[in-house]
N, C-alpha and C. Protein backbone atom coordinates (compact mmCIF):
# COMPACT_ATOMS: atom_id res chain seq x y z
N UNK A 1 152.13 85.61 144.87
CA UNK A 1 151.72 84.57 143.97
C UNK A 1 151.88 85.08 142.53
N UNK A 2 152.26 84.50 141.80
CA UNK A 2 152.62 84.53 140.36
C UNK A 2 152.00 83.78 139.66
N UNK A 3 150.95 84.93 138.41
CA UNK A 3 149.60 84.72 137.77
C UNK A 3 150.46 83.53 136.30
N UNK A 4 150.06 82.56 136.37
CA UNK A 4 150.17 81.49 135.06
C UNK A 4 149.38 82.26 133.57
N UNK A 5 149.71 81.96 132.74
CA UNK A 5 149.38 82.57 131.38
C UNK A 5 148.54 80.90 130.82
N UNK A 6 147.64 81.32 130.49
CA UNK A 6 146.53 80.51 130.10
C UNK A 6 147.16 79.87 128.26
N UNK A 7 147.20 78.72 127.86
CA UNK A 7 147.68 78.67 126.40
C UNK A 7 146.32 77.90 126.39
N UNK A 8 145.92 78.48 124.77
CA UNK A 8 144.71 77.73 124.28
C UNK A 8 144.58 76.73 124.01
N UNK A 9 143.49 76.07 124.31
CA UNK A 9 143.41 74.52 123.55
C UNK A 9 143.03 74.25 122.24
N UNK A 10 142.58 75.10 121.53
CA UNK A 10 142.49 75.26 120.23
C UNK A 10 142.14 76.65 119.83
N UNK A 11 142.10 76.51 118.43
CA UNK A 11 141.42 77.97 117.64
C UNK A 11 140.78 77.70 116.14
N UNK A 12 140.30 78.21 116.06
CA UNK A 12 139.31 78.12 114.45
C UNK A 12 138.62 79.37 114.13
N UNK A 13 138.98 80.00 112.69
CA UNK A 13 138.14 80.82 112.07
C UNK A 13 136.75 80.61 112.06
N UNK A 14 136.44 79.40 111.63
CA UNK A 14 135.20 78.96 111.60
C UNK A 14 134.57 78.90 109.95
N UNK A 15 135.35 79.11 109.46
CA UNK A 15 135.30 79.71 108.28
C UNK A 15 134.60 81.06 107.69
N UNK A 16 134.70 81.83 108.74
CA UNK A 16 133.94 83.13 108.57
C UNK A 16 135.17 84.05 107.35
N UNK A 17 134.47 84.74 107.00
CA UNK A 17 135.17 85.56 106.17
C UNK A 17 135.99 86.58 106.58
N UNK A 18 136.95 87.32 106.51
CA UNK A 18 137.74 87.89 107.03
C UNK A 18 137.02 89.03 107.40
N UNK A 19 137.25 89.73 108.73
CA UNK A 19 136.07 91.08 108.68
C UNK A 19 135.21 90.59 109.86
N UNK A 20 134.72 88.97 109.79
CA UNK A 20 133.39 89.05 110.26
C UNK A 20 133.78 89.08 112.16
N UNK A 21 131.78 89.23 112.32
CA UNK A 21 132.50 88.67 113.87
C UNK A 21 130.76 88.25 114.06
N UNK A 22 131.27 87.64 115.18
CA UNK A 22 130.02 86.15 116.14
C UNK A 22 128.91 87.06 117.22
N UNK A 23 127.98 86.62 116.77
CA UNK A 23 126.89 87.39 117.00
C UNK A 23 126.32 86.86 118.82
N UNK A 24 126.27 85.35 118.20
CA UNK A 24 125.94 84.24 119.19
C UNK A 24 126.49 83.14 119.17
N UNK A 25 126.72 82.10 120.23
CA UNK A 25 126.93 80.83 119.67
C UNK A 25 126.17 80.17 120.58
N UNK A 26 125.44 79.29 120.79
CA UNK A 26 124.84 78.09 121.26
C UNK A 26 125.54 76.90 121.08
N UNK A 27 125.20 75.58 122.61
CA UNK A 27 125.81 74.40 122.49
C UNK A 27 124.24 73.24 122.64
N UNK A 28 124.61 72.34 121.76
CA UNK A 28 123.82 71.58 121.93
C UNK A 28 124.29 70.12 121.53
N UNK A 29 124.03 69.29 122.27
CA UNK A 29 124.41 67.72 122.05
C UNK A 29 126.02 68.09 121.35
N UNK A 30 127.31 68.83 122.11
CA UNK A 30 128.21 68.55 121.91
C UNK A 30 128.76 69.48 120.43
N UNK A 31 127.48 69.82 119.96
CA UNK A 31 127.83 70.99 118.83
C UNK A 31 128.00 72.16 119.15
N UNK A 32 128.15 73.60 118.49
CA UNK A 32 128.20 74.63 118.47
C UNK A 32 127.44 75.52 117.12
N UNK A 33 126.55 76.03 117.37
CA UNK A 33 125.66 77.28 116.38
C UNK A 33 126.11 78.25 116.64
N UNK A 34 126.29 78.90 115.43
CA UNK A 34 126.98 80.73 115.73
C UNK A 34 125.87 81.10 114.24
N UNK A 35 125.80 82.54 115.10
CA UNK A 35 125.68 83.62 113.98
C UNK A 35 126.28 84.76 113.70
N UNK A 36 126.45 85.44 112.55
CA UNK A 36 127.77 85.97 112.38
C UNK A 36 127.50 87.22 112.07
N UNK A 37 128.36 88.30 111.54
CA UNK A 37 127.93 89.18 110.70
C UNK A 37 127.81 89.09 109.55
N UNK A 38 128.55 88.03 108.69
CA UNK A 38 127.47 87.81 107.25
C UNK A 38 126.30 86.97 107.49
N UNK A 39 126.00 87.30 108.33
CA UNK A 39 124.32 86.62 107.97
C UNK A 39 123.93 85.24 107.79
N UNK A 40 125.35 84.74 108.41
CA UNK A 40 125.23 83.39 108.08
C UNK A 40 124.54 82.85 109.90
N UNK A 41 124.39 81.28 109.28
CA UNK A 41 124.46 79.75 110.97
C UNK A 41 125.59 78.94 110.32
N UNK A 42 126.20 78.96 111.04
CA UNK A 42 127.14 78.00 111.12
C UNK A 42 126.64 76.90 112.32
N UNK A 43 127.12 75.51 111.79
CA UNK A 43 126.60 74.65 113.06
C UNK A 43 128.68 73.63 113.02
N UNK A 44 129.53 73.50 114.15
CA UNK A 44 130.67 73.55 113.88
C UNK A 44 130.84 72.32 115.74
N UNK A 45 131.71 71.38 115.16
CA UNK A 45 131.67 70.46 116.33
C UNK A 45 132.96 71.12 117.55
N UNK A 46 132.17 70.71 118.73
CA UNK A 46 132.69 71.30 119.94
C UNK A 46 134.42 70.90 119.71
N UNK A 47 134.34 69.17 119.49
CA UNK A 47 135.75 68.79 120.10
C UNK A 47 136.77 69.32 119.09
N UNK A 48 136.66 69.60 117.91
CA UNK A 48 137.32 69.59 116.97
C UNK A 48 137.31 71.00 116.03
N UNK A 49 136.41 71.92 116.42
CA UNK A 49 135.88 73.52 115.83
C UNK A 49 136.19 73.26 114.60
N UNK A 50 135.40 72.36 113.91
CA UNK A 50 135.76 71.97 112.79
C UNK A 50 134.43 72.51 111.94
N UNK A 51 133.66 72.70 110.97
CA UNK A 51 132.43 72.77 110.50
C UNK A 51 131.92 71.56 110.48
N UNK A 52 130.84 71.25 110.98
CA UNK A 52 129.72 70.04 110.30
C UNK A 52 129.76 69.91 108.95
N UNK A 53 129.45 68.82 108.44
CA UNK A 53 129.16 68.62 107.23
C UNK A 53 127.82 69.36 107.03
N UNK A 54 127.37 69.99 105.92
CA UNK A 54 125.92 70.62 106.02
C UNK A 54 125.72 71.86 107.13
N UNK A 55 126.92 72.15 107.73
CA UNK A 55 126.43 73.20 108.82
C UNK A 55 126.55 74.05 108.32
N UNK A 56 126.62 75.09 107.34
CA UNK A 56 126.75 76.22 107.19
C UNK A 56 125.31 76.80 106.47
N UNK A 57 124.72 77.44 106.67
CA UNK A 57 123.67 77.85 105.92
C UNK A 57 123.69 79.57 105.63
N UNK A 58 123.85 79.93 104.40
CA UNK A 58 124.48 81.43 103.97
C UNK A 58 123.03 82.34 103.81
N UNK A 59 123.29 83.50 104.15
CA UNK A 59 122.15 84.59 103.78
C UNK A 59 120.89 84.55 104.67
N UNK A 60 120.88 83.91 105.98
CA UNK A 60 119.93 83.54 106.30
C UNK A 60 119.34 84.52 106.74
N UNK A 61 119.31 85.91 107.08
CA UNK A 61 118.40 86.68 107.10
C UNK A 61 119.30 87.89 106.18
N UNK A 62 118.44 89.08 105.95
CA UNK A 62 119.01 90.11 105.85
C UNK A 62 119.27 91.37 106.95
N UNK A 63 120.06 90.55 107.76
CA UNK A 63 120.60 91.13 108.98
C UNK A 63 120.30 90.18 110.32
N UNK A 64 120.74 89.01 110.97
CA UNK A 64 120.38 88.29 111.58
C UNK A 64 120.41 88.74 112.73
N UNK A 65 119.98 88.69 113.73
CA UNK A 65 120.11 88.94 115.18
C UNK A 65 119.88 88.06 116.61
N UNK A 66 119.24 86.89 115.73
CA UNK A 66 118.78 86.31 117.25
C UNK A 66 118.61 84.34 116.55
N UNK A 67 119.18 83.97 117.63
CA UNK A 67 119.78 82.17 117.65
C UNK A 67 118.88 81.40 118.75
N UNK A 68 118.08 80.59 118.16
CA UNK A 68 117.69 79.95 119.46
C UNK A 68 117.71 77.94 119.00
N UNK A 69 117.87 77.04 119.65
CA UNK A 69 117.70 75.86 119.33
C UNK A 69 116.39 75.44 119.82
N UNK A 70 115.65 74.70 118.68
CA UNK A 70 114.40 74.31 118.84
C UNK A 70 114.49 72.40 119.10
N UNK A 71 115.40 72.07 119.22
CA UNK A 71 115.72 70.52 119.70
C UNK A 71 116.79 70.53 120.47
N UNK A 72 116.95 69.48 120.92
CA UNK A 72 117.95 69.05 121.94
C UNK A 72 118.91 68.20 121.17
N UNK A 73 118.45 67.96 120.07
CA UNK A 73 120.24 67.27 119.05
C UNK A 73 120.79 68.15 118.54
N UNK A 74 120.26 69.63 118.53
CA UNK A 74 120.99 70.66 117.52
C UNK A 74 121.11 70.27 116.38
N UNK A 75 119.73 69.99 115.64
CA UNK A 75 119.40 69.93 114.08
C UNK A 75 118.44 70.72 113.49
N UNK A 76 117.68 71.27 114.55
CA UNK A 76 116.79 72.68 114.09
C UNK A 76 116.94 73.53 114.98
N UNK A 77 117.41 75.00 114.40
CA UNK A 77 117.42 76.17 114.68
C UNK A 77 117.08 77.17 114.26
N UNK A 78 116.29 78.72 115.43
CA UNK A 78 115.53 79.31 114.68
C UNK A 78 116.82 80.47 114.74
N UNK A 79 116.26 81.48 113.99
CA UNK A 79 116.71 82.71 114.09
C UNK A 79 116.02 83.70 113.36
N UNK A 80 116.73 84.76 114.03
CA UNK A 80 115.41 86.10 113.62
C UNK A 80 116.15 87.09 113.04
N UNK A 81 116.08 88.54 112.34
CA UNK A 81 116.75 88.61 111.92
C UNK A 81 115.94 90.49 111.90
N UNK A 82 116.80 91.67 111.27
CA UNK A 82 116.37 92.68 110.91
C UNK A 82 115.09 93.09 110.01
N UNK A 83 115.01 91.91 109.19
CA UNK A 83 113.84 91.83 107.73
C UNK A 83 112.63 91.70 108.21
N UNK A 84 112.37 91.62 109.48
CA UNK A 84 110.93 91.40 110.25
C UNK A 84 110.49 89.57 109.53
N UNK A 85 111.40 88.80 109.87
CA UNK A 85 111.29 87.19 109.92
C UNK A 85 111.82 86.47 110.87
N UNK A 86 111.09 85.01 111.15
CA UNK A 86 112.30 84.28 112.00
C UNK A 86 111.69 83.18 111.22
N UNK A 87 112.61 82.68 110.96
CA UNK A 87 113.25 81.39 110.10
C UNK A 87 113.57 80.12 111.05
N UNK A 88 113.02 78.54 110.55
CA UNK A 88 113.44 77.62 111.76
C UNK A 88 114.27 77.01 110.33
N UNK A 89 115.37 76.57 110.57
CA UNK A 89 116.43 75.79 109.89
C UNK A 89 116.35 74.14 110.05
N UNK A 90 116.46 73.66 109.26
CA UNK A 90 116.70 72.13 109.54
C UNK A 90 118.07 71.99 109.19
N UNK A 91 119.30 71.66 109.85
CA UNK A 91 120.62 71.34 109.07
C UNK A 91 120.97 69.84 109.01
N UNK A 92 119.71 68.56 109.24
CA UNK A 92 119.70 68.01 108.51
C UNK A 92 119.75 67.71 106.85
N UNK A 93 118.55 68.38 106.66
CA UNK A 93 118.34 69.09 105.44
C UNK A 93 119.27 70.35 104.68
N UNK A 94 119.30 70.17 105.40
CA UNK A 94 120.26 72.21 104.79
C UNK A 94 119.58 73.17 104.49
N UNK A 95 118.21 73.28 105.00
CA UNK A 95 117.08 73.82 104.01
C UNK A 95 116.17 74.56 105.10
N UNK A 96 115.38 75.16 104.97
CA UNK A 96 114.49 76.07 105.60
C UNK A 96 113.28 75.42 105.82
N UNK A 97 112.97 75.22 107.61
CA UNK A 97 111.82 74.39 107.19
C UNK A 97 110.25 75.29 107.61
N UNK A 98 110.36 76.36 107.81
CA UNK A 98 109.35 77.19 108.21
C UNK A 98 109.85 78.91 108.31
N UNK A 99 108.85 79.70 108.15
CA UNK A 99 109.28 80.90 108.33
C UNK A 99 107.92 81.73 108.69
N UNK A 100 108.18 82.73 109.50
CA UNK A 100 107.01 83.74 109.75
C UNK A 100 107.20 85.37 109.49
N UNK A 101 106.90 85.66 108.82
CA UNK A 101 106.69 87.44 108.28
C UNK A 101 106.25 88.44 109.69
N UNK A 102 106.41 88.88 109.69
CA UNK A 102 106.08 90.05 110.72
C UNK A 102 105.01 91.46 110.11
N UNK A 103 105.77 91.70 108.56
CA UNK A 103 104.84 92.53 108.01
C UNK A 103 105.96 93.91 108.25
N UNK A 104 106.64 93.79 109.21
CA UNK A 104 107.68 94.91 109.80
C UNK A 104 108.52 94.80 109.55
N UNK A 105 109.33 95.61 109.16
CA UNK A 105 111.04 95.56 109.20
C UNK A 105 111.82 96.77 110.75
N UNK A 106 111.65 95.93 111.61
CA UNK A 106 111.66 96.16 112.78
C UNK A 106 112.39 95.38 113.69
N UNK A 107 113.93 95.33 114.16
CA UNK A 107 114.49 94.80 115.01
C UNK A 107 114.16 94.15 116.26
N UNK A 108 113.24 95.37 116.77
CA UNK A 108 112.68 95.02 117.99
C UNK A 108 111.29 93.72 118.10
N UNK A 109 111.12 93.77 116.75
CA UNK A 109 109.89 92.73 116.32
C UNK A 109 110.65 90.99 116.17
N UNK A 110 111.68 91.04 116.32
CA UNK A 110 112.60 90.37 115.71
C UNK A 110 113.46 89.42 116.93
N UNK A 111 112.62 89.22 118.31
CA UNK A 111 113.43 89.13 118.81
C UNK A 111 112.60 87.68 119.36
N UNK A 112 113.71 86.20 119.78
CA UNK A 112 112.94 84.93 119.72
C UNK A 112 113.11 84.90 121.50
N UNK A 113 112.20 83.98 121.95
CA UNK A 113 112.13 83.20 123.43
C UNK A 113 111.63 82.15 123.16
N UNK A 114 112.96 81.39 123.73
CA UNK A 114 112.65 79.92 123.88
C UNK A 114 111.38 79.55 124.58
N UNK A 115 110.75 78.54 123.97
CA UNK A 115 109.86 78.20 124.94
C UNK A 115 109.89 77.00 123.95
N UNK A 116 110.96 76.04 124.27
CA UNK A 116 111.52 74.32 123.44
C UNK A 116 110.58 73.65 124.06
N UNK A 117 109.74 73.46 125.05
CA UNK A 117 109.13 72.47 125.85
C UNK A 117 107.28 72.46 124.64
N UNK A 118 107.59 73.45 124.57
CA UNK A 118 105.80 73.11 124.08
C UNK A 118 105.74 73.71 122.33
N UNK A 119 106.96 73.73 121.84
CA UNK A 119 107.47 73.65 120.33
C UNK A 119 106.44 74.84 119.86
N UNK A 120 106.94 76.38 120.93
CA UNK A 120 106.08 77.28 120.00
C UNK A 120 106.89 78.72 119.97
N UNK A 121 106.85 79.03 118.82
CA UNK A 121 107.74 80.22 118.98
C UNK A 121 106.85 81.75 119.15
N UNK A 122 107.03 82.39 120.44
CA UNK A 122 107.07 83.98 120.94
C UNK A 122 107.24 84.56 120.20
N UNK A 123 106.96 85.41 120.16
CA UNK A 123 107.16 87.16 119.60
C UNK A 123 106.61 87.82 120.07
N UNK A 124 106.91 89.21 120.58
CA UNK A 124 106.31 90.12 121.54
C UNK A 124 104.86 90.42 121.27
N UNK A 125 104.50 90.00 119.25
CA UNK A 125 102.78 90.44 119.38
C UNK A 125 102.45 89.00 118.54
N UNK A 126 102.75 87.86 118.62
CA UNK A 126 102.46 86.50 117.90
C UNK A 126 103.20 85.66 118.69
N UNK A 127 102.05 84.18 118.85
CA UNK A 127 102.17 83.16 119.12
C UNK A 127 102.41 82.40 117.80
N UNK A 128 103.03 81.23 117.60
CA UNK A 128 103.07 80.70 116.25
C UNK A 128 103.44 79.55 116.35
N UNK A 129 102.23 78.57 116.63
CA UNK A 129 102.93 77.16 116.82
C UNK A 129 103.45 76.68 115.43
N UNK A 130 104.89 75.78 115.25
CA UNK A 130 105.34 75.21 114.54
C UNK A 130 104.98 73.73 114.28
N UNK A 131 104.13 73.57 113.70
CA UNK A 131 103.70 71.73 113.35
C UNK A 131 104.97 70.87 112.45
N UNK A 132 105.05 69.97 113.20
CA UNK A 132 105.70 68.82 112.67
C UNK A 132 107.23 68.73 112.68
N UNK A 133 107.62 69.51 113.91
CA UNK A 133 109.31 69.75 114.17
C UNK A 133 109.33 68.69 115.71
């Protein structure tokens, strides 16, 4: 049997900067969330790996590490990051709609579990419900 060579159905930078590379990506309602090595979220549509309008949100931690979706339309997302924070994003907004300090600059402090059903975000030593997402 003679192995077929796979041709892609598409490709996209994503608009990452040359250098970078993808940390994570998540799918939700047909989108795609990545995090990168600049520190960015990108939020970028499945059919078309095109960017969202408003999807890009720059600097979001100082050293990001961890992607989680806190809805099921993929319009808020958290992420956590080296700086001892995790940040919930609105990319409706484009804007930051909550954040929690750790007090640490600690990776291992830094790390999210979903738990989307009862809108509260984990951390290995904090519970932290988020009101009004």
């Amino acid at each position: 049997m003679t192995a077929g060579v796979l041709a892609p159905l598409a490709s996209s930078t994503l608009d990452l900067p040359p250098g970078s590379y993808i940390y994570s990506i998540l799918e939700r309602s047909g989108a795609y969330a990545v995090i990168s090595s600049d520190d960015s979220l990108r939020l970028f549509d499945g059919a078309t790996l095109r960017l969202q309008a408003g999807g890009l949100v720059e600097r979001t931690h100082a050293g990001v590490t961890g992607l989680r979706a806190f809805d099921d339309a993929g319009n808020v997302w958290l992420t956590a990051g080296r700086d001892g924070c995790v940040r919930c994003w609105d990319l409706r907004s484009g804007k930051k709609a909550a954040e929690v300090r750790s007090g640490m600059v600690d990776p291992n402090y830094c790390q999210l579990v979903d738990e989307h059903a009862t809108h509260t975000l984990f951390r290995e030593w904090v519970t932290f419900p988020i009101a009004g997402l």
